[in-house]
C-alpha atoms as a PDB file:
ATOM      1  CA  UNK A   1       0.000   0.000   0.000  1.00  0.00           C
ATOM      2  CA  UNK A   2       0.885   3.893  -0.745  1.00  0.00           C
ATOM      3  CA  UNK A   3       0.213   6.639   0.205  1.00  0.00           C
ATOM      4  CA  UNK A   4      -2.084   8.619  -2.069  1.00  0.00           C
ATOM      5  CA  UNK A   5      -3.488  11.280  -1.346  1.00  0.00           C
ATOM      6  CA  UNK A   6      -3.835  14.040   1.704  1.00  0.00           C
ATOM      7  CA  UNK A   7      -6.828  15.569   1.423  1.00  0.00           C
ATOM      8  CA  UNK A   8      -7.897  18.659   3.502  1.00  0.00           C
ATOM      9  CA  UNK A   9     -11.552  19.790   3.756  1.00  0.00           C
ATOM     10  CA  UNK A  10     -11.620  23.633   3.114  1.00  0.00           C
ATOM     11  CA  UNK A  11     -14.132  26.325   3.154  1.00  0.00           C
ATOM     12  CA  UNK A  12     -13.093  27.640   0.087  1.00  0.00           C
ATOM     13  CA  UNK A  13     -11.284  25.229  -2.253  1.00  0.00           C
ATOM     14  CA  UNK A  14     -10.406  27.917  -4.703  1.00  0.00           C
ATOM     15  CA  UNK A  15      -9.194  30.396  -2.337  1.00  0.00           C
ATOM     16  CA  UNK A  16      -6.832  27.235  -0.900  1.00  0.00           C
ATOM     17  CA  UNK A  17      -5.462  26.025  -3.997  1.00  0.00           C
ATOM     18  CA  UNK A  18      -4.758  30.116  -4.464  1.00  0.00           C
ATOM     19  CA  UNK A  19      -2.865  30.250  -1.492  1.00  0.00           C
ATOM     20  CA  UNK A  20      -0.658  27.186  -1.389  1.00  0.00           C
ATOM     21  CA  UNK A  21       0.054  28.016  -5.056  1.00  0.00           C
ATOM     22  CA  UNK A  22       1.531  31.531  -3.984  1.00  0.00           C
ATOM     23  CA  UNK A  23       2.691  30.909  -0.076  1.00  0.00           C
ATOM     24  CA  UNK A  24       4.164  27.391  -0.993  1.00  0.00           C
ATOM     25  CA  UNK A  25       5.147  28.037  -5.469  1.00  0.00           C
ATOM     26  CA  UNK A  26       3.639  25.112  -5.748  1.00  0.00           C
ATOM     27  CA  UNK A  27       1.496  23.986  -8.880  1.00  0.00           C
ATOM     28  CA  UNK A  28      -2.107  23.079  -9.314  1.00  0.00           C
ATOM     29  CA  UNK A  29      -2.785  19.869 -11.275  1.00  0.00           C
ATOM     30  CA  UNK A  30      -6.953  19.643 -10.796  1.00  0.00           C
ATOM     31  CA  UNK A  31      -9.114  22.011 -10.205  1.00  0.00           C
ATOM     32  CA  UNK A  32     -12.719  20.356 -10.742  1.00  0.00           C
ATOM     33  CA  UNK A  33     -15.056  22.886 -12.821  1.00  0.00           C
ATOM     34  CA  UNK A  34     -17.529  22.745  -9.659  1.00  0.00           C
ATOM     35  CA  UNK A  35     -14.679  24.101  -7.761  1.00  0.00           C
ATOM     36  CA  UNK A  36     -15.423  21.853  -5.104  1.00  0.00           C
ATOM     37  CA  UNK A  37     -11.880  19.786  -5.498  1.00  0.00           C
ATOM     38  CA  UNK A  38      -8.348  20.617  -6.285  1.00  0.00           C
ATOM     39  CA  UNK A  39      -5.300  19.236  -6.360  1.00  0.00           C
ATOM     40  CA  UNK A  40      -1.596  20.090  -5.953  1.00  0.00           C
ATOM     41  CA  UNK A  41       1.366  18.505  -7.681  1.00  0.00           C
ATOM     42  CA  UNK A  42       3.786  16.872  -4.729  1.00  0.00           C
ATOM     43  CA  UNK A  43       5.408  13.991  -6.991  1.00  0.00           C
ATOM     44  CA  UNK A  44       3.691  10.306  -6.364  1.00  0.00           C
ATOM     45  CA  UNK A  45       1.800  11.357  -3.364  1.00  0.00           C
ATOM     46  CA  UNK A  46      -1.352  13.910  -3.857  1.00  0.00           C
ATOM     47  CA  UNK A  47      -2.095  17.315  -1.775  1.00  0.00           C
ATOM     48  CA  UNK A  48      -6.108  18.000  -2.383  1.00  0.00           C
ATOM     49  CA  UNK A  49      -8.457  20.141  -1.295  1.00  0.00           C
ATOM     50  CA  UNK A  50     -11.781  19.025  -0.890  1.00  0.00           C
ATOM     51  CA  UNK A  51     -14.779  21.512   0.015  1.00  0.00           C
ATOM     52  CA  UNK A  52     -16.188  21.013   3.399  1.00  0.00           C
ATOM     53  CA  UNK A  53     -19.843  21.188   1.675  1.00  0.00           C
ATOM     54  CA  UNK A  54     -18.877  18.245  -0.560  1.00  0.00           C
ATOM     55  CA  UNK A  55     -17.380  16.094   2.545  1.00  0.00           C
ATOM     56  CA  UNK A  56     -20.631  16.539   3.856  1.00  0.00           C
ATOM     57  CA  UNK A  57     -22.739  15.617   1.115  1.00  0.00           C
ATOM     58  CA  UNK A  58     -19.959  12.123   1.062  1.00  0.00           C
ATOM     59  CA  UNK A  59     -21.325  11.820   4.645  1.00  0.00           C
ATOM     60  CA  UNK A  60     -17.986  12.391   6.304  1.00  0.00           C
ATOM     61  CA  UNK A  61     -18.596  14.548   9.607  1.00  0.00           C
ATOM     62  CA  UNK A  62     -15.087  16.259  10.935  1.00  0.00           C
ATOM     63  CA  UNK A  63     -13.795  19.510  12.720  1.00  0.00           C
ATOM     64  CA  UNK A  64     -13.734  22.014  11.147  1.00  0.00           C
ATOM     65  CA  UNK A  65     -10.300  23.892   9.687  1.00  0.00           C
ATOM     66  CA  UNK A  66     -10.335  27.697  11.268  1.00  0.00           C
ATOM     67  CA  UNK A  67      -7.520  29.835  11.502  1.00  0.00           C
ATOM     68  CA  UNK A  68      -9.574  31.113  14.903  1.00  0.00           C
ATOM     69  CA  UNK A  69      -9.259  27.748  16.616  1.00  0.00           C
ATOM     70  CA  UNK A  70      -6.587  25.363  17.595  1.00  0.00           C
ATOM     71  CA  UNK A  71      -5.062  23.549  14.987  1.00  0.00           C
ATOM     72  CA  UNK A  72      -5.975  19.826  14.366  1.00  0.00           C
ATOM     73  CA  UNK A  73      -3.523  17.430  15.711  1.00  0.00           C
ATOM     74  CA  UNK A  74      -1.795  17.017  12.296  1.00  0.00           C
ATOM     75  CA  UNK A  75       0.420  18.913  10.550  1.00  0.00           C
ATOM     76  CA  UNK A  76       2.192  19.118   6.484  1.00  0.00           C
ATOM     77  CA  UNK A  77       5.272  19.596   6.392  1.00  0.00           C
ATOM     78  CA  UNK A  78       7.131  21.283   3.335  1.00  0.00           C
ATOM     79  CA  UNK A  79      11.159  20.710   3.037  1.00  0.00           C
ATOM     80  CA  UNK A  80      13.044  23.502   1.594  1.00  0.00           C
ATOM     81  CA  UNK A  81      16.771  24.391   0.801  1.00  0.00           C
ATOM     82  CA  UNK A  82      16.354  27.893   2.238  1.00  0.00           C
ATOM     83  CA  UNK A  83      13.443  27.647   5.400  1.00  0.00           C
ATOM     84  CA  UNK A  84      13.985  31.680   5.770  1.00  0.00           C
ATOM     85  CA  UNK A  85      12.888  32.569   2.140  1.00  0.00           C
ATOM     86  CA  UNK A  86      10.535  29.752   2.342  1.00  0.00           C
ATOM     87  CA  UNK A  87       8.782  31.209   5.591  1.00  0.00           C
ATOM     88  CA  UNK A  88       9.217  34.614   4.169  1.00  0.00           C
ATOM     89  CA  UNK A  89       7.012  33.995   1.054  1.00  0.00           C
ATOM     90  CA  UNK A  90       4.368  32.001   3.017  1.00  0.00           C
ATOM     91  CA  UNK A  91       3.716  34.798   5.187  1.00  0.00           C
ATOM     92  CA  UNK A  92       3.804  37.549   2.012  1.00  0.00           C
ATOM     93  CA  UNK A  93       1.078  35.256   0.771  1.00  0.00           C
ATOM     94  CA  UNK A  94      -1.098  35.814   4.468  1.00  0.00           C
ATOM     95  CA  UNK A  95       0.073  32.693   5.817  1.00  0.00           C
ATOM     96  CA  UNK A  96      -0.225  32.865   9.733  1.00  0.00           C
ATOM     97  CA  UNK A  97       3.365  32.575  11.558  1.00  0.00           C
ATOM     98  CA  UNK A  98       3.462  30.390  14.367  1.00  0.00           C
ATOM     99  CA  UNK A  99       7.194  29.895  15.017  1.00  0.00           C
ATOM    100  CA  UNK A 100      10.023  31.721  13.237  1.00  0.00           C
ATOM    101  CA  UNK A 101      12.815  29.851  11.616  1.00  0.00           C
ATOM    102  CA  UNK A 102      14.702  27.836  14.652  1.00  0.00           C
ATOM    103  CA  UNK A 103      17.769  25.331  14.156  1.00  0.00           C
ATOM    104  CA  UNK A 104      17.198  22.379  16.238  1.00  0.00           C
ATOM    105  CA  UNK A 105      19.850  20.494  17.884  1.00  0.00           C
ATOM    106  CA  UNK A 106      20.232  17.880  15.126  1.00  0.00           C
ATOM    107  CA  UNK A 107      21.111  20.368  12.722  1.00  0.00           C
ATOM    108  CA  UNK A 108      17.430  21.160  10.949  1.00  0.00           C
ATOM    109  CA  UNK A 109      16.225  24.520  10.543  1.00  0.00           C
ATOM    110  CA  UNK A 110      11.817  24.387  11.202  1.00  0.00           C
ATOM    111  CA  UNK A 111       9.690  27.066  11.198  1.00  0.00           C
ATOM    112  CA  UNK A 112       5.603  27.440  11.610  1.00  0.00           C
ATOM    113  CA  UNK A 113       2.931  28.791   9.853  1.00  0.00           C
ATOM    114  CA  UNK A 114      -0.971  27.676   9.365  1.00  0.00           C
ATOM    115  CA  UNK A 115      -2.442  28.287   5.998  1.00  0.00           C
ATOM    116  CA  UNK A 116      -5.758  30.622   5.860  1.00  0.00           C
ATOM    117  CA  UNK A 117      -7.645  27.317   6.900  1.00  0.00           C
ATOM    118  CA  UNK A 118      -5.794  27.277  10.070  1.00  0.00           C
ATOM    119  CA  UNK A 119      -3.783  24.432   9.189  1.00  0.00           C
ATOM    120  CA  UNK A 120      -0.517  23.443  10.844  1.00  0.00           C
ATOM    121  CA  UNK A 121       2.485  23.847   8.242  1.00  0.00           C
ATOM    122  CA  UNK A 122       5.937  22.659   9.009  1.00  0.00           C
ATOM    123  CA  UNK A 123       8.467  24.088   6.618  1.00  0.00           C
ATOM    124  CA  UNK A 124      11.791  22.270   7.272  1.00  0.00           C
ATOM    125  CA  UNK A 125      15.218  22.067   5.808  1.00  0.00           C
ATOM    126  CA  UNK A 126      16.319  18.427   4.812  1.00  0.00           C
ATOM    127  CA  UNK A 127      17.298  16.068   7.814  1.00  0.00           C
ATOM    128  CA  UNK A 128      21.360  15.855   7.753  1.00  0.00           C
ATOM    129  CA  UNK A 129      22.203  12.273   6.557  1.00  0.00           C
END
């Protein structure tokens, strides 16, 4: 088994798919003409965004996702070379910081920041080999 897709349920799929396009450069693969799904290319495994109207309609009750609440207990996390410029541009693109840039003792640079849902985003340098 793989995994193959994380999907988040979202107020406002378009609006998401918006966001983690400019906070995160990342590029949109799907974006269902009912606007209702996206997706987000991350190589073999999927990032999607599923409206919280359409989970509903599947049946699927949940917590909401709201930037005025705690965050789920879950998080994505999003390696990059340079964590700085990559927390930099997620909060240029209204992402809300959490933690600044920190270097842990095992050599990995992680910062926080939670997407306009209120998710919890990791953005971490590579772990040292």
């Amino acid at each position: 088994m793989k995994l193959g897709y994380l999907i988040i349920y979202v107020s406002d799929v378009e609006a998401t798919l918006t966001f983690y396009q400019q906070a995160f450069n990342l590029k949109k693969t799907f974006l269902h003409e009912s606007k209702q799904y996206a997706e987000i290319d991350m190589g073999s495994t999927k990032l999607a965004f599923t409206s919280e109207t359409l989970a509903e309609l599947n049946g699927i009750h949940f917590s909401e996702n709201r930037p005025d609440k705690a965050p789920a207990g879950i998080e994505i996390a999003f390696v990059a070379k340079n964590v700085t410029q990559a927390f930099d541009l997620a909060i240029q693109a209204k992402a809300i910081p959490v933690k600044d840039p920190e270097e842990k003792p095992w050599g990995q640079t992680v910062a926080y920041v939670r997407d306009l849902n209120g998710v919890l985003i990791e953005i971490c340098s590579p772990m040292s080999e």
